[in-house]
Protein backbone atom coordinates (compact mmCIF):
# COMPACT_ATOMS: atom_id res chain seq x y z
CA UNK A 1 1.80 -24.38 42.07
CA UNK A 2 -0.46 -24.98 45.24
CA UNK A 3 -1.52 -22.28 47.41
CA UNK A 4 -2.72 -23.26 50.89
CA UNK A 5 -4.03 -20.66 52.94
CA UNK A 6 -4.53 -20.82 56.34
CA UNK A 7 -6.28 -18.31 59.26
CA UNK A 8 -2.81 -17.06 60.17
CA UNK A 9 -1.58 -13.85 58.51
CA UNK A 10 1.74 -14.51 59.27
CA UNK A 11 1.88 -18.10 58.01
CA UNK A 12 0.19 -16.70 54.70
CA UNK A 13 3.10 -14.20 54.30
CA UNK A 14 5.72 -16.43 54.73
CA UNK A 15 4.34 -19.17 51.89
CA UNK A 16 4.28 -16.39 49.52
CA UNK A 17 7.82 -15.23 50.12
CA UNK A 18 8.86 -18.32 49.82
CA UNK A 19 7.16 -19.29 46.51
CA UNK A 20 8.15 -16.13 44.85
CA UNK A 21 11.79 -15.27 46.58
CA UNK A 22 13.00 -15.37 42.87
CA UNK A 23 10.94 -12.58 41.59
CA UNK A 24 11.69 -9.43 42.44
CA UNK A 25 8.89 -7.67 41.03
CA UNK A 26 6.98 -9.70 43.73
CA UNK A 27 5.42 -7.09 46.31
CA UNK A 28 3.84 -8.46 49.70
CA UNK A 29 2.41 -4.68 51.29
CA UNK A 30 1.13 -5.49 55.31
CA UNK A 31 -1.55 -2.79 56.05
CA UNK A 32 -3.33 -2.20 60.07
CA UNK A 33 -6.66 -0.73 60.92
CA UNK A 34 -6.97 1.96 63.58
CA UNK A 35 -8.25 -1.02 65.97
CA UNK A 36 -8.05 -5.15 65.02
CA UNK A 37 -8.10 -5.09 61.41
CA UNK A 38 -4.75 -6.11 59.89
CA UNK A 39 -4.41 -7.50 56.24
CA UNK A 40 -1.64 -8.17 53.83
CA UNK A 41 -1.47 -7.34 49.71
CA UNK A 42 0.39 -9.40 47.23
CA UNK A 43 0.55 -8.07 43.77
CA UNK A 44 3.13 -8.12 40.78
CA UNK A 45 5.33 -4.21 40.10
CA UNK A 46 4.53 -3.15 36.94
CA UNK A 47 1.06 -5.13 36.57
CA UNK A 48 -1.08 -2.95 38.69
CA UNK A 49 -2.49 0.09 39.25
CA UNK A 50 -0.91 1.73 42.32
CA UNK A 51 -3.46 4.63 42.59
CA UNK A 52 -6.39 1.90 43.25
CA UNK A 53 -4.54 0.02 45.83
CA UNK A 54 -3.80 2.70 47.45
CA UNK A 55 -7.70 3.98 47.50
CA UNK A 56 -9.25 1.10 47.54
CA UNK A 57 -7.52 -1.05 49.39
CA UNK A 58 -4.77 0.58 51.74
CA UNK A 59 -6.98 3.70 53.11
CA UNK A 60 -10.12 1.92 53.78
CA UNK A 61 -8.02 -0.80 55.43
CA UNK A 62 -5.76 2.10 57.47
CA UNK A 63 -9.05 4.10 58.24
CA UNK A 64 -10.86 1.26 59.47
CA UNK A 65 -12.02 1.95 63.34
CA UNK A 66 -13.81 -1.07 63.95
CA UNK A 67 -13.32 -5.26 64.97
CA UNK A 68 -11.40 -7.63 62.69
CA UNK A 69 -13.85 -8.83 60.03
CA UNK A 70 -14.00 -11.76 57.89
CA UNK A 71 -13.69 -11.52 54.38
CA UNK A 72 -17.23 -11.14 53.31
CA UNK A 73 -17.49 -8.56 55.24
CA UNK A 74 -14.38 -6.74 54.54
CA UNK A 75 -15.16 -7.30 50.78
CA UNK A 76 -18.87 -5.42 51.72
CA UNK A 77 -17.80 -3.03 54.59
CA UNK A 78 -14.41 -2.01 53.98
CA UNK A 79 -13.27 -2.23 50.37
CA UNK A 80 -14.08 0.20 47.82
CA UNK A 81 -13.95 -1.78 44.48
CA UNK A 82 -16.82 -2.87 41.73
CA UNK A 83 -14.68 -6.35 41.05
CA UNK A 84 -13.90 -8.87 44.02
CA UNK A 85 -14.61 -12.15 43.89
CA UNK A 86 -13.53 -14.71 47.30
CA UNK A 87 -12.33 -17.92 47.74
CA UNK A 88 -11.60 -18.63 44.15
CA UNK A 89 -10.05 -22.11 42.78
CA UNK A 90 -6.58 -22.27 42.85
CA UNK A 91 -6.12 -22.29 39.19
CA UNK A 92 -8.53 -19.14 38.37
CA UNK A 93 -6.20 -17.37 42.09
CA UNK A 94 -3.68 -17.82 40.23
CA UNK A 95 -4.24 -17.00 36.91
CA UNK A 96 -6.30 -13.17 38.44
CA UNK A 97 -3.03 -12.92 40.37
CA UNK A 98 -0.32 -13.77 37.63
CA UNK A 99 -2.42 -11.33 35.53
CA UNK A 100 -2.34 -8.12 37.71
CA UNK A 101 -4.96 -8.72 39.93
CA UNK A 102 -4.06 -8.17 44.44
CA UNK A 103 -4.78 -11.02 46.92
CA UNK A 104 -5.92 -9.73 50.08
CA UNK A 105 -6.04 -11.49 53.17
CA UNK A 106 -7.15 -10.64 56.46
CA UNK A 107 -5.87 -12.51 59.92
CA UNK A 108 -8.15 -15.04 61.34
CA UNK A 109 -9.80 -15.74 57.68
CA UNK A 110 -8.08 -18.37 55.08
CA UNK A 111 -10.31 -17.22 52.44
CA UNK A 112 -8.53 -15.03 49.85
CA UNK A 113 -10.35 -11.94 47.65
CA UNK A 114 -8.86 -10.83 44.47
CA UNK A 115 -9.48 -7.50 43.46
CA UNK A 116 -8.97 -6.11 39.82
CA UNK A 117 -6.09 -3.99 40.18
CA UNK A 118 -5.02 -4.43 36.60
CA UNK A 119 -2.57 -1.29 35.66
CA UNK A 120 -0.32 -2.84 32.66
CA UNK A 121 0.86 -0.43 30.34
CA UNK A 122 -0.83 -0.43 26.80
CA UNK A 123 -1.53 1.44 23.66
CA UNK A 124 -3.93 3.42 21.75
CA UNK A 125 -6.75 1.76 19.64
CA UNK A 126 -4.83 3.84 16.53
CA UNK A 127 -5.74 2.49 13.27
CA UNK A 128 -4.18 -0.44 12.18
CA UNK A 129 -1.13 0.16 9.84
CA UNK A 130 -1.77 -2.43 7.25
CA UNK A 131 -5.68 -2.26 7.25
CA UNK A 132 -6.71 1.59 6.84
CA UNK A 133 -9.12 3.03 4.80
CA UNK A 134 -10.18 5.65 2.87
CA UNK A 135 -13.15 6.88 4.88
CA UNK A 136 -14.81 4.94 8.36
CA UNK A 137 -13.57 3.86 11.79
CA UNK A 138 -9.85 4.77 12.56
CA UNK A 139 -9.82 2.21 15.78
CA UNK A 140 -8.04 -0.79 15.88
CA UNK A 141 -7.72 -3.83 18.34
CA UNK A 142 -4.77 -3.35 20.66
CA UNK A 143 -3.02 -6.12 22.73
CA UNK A 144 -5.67 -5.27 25.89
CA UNK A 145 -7.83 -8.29 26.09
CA UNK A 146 -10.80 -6.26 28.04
CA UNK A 147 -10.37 -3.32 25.58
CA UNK A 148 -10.91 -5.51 22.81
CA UNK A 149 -13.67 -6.81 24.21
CA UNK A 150 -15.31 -3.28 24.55
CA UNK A 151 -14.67 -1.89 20.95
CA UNK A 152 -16.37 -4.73 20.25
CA UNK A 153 -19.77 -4.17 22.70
CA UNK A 154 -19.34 -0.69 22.16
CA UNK A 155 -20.97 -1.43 18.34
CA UNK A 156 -22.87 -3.60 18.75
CA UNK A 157 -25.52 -3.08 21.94
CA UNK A 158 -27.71 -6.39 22.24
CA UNK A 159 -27.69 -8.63 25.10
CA UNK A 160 -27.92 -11.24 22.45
CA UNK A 161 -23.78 -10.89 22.11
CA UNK A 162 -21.99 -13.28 23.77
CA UNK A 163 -18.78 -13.99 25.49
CA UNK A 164 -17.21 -16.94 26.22
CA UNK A 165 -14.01 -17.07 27.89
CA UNK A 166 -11.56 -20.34 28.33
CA UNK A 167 -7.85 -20.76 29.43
CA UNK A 168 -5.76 -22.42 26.74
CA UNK A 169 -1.87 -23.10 27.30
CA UNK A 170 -0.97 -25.63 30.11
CA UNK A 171 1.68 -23.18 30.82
CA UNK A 172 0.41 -19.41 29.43
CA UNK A 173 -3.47 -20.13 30.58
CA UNK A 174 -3.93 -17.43 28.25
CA UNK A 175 -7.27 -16.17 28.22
CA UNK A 176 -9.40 -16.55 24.88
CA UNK A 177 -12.68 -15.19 23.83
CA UNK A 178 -14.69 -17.04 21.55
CA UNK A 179 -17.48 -14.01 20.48
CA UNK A 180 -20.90 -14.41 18.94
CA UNK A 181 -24.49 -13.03 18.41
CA UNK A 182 -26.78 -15.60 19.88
CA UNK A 183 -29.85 -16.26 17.34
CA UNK A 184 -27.69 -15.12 14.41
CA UNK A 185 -24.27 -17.15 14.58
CA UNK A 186 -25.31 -20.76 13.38
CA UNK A 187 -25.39 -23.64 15.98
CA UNK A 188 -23.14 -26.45 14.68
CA UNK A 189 -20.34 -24.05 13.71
CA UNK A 190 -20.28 -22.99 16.89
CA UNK A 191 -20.15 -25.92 18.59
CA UNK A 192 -17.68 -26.98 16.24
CA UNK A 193 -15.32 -24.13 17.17
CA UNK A 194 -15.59 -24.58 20.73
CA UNK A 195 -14.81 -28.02 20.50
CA UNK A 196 -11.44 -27.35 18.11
CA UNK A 197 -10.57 -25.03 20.97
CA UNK A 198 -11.05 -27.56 23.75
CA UNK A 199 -8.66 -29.49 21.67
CA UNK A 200 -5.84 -27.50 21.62
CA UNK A 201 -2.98 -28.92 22.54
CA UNK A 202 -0.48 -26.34 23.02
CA UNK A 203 1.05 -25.61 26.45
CA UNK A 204 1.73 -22.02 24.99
CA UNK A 205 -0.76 -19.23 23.69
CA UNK A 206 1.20 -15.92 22.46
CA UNK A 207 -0.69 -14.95 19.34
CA UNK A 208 -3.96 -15.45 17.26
CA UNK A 209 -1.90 -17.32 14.91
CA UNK A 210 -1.13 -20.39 17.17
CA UNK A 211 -4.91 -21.30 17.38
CA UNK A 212 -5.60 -20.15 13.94
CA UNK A 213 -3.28 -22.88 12.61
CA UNK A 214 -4.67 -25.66 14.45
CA UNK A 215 -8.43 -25.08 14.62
CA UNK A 216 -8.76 -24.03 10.65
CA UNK A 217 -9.46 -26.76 8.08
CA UNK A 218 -7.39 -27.81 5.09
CA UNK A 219 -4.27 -26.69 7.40
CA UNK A 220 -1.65 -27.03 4.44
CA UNK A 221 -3.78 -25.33 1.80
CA UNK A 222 -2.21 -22.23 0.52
CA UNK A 223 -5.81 -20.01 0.69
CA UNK A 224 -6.58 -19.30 4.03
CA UNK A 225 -9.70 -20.82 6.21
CA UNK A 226 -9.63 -18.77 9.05
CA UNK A 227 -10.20 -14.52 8.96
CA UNK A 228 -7.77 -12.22 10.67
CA UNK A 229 -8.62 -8.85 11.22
CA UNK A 230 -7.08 -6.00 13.72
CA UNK A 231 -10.42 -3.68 13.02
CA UNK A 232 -13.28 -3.65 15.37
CA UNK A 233 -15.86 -2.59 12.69
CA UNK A 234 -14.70 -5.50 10.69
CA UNK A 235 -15.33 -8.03 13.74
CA UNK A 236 -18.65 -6.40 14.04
CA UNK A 237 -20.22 -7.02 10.31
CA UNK A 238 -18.62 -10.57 10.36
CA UNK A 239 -21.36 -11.06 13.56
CA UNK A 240 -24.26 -9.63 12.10
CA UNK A 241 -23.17 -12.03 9.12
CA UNK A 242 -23.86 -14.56 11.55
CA UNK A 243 -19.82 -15.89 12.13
CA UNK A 244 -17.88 -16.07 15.10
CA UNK A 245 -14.85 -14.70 16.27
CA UNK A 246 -11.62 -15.32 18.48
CA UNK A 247 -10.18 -12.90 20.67
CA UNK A 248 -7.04 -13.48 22.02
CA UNK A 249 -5.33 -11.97 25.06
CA UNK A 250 -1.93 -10.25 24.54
CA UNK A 251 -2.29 -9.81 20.40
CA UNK A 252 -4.40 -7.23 18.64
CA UNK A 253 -5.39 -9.80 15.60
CA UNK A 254 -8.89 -11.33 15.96
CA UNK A 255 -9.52 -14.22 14.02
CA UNK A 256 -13.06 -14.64 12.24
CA UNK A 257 -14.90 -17.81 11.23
CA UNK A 258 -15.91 -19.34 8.88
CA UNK A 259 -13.81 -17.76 6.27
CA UNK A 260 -14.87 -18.03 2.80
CA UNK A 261 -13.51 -17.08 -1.24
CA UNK A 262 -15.02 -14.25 -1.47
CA UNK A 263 -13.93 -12.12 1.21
CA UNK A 264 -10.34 -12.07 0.33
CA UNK A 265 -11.34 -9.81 -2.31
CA UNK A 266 -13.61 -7.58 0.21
CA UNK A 267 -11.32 -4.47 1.31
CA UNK A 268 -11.84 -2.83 4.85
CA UNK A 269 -13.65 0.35 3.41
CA UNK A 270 -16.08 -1.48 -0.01
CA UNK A 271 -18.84 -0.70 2.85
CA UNK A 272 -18.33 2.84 3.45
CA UNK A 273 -17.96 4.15 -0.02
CA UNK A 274 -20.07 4.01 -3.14
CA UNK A 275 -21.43 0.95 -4.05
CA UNK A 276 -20.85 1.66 -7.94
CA UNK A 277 -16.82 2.51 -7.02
CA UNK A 278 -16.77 -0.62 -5.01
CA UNK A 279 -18.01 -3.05 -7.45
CA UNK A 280 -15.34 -1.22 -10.04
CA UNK A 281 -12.59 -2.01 -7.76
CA UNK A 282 -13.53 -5.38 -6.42
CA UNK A 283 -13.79 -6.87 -9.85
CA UNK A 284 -10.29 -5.44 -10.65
CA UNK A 285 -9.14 -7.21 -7.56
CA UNK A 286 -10.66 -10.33 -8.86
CA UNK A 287 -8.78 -9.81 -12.30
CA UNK A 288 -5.37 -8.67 -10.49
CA UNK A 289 -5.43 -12.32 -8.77
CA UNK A 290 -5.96 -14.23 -11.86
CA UNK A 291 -3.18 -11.88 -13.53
CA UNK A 292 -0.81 -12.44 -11.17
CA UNK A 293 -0.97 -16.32 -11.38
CA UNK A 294 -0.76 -16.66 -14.70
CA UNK A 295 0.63 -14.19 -16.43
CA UNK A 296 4.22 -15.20 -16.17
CA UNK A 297 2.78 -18.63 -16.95
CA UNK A 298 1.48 -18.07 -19.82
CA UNK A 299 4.62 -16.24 -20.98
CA UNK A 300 6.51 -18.98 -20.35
CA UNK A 301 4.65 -20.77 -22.07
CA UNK A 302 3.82 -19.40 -25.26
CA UNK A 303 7.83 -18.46 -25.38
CA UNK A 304 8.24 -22.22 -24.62
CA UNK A 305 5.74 -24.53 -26.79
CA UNK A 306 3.13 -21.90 -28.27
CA UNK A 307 5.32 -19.13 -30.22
CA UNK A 308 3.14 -19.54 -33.48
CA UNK A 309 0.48 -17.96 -31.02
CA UNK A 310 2.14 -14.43 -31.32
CA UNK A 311 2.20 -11.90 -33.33
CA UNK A 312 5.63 -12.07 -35.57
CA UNK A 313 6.13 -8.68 -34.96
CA UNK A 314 5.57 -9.35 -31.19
CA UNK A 315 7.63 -12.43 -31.13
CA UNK A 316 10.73 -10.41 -33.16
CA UNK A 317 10.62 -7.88 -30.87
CA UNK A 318 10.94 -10.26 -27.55
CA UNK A 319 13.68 -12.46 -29.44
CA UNK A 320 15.57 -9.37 -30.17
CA UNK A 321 15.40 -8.42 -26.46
CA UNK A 322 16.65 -11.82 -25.39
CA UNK A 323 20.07 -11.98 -27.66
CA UNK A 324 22.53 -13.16 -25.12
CA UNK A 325 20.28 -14.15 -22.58
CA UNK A 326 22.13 -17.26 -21.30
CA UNK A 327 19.03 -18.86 -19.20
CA UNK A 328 15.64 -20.22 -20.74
CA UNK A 329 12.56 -18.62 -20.05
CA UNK A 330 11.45 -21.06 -16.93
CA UNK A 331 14.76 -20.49 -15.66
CA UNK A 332 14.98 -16.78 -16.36
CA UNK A 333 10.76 -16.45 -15.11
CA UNK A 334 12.14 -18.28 -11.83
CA UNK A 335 14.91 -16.61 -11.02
CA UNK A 336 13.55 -13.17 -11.65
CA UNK A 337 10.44 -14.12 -9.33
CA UNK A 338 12.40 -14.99 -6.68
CA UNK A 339 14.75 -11.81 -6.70
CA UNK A 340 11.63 -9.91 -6.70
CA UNK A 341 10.26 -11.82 -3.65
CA UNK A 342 13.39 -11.28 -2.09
CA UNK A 343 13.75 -7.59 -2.35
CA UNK A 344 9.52 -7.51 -0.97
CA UNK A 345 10.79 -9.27 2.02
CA UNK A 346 13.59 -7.25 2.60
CA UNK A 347 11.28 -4.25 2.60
CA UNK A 348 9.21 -5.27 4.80
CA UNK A 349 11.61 -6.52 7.24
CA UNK A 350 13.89 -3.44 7.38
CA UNK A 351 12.14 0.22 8.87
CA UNK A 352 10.20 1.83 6.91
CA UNK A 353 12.55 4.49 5.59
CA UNK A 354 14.71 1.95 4.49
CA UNK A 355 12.45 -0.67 3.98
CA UNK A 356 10.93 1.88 1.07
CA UNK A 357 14.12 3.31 -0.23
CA UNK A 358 15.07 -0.74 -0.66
CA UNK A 359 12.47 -1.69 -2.34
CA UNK A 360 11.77 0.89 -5.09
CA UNK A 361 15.62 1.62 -5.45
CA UNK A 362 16.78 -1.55 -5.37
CA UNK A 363 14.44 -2.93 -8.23
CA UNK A 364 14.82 0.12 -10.27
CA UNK A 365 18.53 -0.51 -9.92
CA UNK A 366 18.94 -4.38 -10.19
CA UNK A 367 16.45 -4.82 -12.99
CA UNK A 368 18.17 -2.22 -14.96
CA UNK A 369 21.95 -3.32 -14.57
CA UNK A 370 20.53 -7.27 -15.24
CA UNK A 371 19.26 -6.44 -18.21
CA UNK A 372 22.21 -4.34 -19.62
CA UNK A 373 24.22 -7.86 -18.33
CA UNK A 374 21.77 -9.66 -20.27
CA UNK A 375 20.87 -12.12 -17.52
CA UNK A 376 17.25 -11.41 -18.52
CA UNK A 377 15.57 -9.65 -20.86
CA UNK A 378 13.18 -6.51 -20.47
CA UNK A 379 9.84 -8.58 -21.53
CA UNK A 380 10.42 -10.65 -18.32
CA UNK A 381 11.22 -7.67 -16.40
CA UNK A 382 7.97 -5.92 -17.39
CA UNK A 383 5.82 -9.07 -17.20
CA UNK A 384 7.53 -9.85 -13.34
CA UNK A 385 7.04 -6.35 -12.26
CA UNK A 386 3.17 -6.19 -13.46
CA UNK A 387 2.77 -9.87 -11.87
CA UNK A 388 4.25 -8.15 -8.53
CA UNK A 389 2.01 -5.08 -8.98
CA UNK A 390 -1.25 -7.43 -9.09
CA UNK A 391 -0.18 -9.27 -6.08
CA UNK A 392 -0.65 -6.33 -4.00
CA UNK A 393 -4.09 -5.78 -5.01
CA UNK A 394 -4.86 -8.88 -2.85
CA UNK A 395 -3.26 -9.14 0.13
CA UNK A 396 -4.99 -11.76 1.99
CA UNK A 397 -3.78 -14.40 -0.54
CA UNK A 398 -0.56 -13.39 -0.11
CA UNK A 399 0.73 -16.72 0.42
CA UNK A 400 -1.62 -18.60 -2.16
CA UNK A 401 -0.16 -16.15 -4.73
CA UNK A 402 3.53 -16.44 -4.12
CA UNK A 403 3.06 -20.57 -4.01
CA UNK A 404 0.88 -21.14 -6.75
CA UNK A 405 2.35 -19.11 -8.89
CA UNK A 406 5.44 -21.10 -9.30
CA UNK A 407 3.41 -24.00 -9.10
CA UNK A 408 1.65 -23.09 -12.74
CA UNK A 409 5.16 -21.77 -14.22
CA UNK A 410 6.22 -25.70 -13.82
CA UNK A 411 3.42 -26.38 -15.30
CA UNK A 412 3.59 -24.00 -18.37
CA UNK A 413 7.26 -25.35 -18.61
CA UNK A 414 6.36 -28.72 -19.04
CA UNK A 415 3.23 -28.67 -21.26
CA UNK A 416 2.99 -25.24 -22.54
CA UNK A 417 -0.38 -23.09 -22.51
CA UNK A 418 -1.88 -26.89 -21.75
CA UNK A 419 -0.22 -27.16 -19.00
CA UNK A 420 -1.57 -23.84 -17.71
CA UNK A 421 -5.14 -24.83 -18.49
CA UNK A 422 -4.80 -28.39 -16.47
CA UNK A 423 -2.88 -26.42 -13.52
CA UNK A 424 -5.86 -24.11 -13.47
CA UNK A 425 -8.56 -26.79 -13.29
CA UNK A 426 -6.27 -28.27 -9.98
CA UNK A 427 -6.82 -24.88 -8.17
CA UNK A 428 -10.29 -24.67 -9.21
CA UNK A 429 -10.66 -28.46 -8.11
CA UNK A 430 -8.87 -27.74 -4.79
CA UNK A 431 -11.34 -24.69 -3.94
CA UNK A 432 -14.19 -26.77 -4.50
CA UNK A 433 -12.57 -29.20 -2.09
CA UNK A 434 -12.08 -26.76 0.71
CA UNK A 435 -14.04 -25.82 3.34
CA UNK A 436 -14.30 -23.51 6.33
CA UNK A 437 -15.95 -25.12 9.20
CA UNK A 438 -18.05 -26.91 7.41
CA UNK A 439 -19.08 -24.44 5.38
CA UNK A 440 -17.93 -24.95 1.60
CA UNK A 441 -15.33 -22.53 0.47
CA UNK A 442 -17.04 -21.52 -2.60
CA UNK A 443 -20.27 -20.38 -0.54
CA UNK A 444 -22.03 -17.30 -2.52
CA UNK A 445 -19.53 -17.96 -5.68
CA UNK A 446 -20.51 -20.83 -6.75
CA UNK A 447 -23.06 -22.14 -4.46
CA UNK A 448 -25.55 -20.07 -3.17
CA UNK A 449 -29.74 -19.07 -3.58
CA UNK A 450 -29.97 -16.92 -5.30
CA UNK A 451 -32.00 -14.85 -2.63
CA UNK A 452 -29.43 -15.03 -0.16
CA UNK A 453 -26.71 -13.71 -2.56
CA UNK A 454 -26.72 -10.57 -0.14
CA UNK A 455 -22.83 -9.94 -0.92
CA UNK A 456 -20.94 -12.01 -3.81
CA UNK A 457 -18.74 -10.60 -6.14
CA UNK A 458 -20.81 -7.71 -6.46
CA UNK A 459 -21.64 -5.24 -3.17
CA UNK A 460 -25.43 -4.43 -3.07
CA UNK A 461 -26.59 -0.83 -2.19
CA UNK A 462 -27.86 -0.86 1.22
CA UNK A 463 -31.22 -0.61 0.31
CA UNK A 464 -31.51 -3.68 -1.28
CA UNK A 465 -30.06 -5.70 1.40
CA UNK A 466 -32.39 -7.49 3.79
CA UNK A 467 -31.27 -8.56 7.10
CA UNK A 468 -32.80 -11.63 6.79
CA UNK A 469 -30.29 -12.83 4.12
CA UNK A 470 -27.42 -13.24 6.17
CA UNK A 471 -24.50 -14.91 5.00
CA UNK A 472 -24.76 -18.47 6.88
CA UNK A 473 -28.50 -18.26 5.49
CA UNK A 474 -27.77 -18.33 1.99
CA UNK A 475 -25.23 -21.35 3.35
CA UNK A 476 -27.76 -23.33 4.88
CA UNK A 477 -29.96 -23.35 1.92
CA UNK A 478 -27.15 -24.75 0.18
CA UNK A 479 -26.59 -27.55 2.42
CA UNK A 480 -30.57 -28.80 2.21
């Protein structure tokens, strides 16, 4: 779209009717001075704020006593607004305009201003539903861009934070933030996230999500590479860590990078609590994931290949409970699994009065009748239900659970406790493979000096954590 402007009001008007006679939330508002002054407003219904056009715009305009004016001088003498930039590019016009911003134009001047006008309807920063803590910050990100923007600022108050804003979306040109603390956020992964975002080549931008699939590495790895996060205060420790993050317009997740091992086991609150508690619990989180992989696994497979390996009372007791079990333990370990998955999805698709009633009755009440069927036996029941339990305790590996656990049940199916061992190694293999921006995946697990080990598995008191020892420091002395 091409906007050509010329000195004649009426001309002006007419080109915008005629490029927006199909949208009727389109608004073109002609306001007169008391003398020579005559202008004309074009804004969007719904996208503005009607209260400051009609302060700052229409009554100075309407009150004006003196000669027509050119823009600059309107913008200086008559208009009563902080933000009004002239004679923009067509493309950033446009995209101001499309976004809730007015055009003003005055008769005898070509030269349009746009004035922030902005008025959208939005929410609350309430705290997010499926991050919240025990104790800290109750704000979350909403789906304002600006507001976003200022929960961050708001916590951290050095001029050394930076924004950078960029279009992306030939046909969206939605606007995204890429946020960092200059001096602290390491050079070459910034330049190489600016440059994956140059790259994108999407003509549409409606969530965090669309960029976060293209610019992360490893893109069809199960763990993820990229952070998401709908907590300011979160946002805020990842940049005194020395990462960057990704604000998107229109979506209140904010995506963090590099991304690393260990902080899928970090929870939202490990900072604001006791250090001794947190330690407790992130170590259980750690043993939860390893549970929940291979658990049913190993099951399997000492059911399968190994049964000299239990007890005889043990293994008496679980052949007893699978008399008339038609299925073999793969198949029954399978099918189980994926009723259970089923039933988890269907709770968290329905509302949440009957997404909850669903999920709790409906496994209480399915497991019980298949077992008095004998499709499966109560063992599996008991070892499916703890394995679903465990998942939960990790919920940024959501999908990395769910896929490799099946992956190491077809493995304990064909070579027993063996197999479990060798499909083990492959995920171990596959994280020391992966990497987050160039930063290895394993950084501060694995990898790390041991004076920059300022947050691993175990959370320091504050006390004995030096600023200095930032996360991408530790990194860097890996990569020397």
């Amino acid at each position: 779209m091409e906007l050509s402007f010329t000195t004649d009001l009426d001309e002006n008007i007419a080109m915008m009717k005629r490029l927006f006679v199909h949208d009727d939330t389109f608004i073109c508002r002609e306001v007169r001075g008391q003398s020579a002054l005559r202008a004309a407003l074009f804004f969007f219904d719904g996208m503005v704020n009607s209260q400051a056009i009609n302060e700052s715009i229409v009554k100075p305009i309407s009150l004006w006593t003196g000669n027509s004016l050119q823009m600059p001088d309107v913008i200086r003498e008559v208009l009563q607004i902080d933000d009004c930039p002239f004679d923009l590019k067509t493309d950033q016009l446009l995209a101001a305009f499309l976004y809730g911003d007015t055009i003003v134009l005055v008769d005898g001047d070509s030269r349009p201003a746009v004035v922030n006008t902005k008025g959208f309807a939005k929410r609350g920063p309430d705290e997010p539903d499926n991050e919240k803590v025990l104790r800290g910050p109750r704000e979350g990100f909403t789906e304002a861009f600006m507001g976003n923007l200022a929960l961050i600022r708001r916590r951290l108050r050095t001029p050394n934070l930076c924004f950078e804003f960029s279009g992306i979306g030939s046909v969206t040109h939605t606007t995204v933030s890429l946020c960092y603390i200059q001096g602290i956020a390491d050079e070459a992964v910034l330049e190489t996230v600016r440059q994956r975002l140059q790259d994108i080549p999407l003509d549409s931008i409606l969530d965090a999500n669309y960029l976060g699939e293209i610019i992360r590495d490893n893109r069809f790895s199960p763990f993820p590479t990229v952070g998401v996060t709908e907590r300011p205060d979160i946002v805020a420790a990842k940049l005194l860590e020395g990462r960057v993050a990704i604000v998107v317009d229109g979506t209140p997740v904010v995506l963090t990078a590099p991304h690393i091992l260990q902080e899928t086991f970090q929870a939202n609150d490990d900072y604001y609590i006791s250090f001794l508690y947190t330690n407790l619990t992130r170590w259980l989180r750690v043993l939860g994931f390893v549970l929940t992989l291979t658990l049913p696994a190993i099951y399997v497979a000492l059911l399968t290949w190994q049964q000299e390996m239990l007890p005889t009372r043990l293994l008496f007791s679980i052949s007893a409970a699978r008399q008339g079990v038609p299925f073999s333990t793969f198949a029954e370990a399978v099918g189980t699994l994926a009723v259970f998955e089923i039933l988890k999805e269907a709770g968290t698709r329905t509302p949440d009065t009957i997404g909850q009633a669903l999920s709790i009755v409906g496994g209480l009440v399915l497991g019980q009748a298949a077992v008095d069927a004998r499709f499966v036996s109560a063992p599996m029941v008991i070892i499916i239900a703890f394995s679903g339990v465990t998942a939960l305790i990790v919920p940024k590996l959501r999908t990395a659970t769910l896929l490799l656990r099946f992956f190491l049940l077809v493995c304990a199916a064909l070579l027993g406790l063996y197999g479990v061992l060798f499909g083990g190694c492959l995920i171990l293999a596959h994280l020391c493979r992966l990497s987050s921006f160039g930063v290895p995946y394993l950084t501060n697990v694995l990898a790390a000096e041991k004076h920059s080990r300022r947050d691993v598995l175990l959370r320091f008191p504050w006390f004995a954590m030096k600023p200095e020892h930032r996360f991408l420091a530790g990194w860097r002395g890996v990569r020397r």
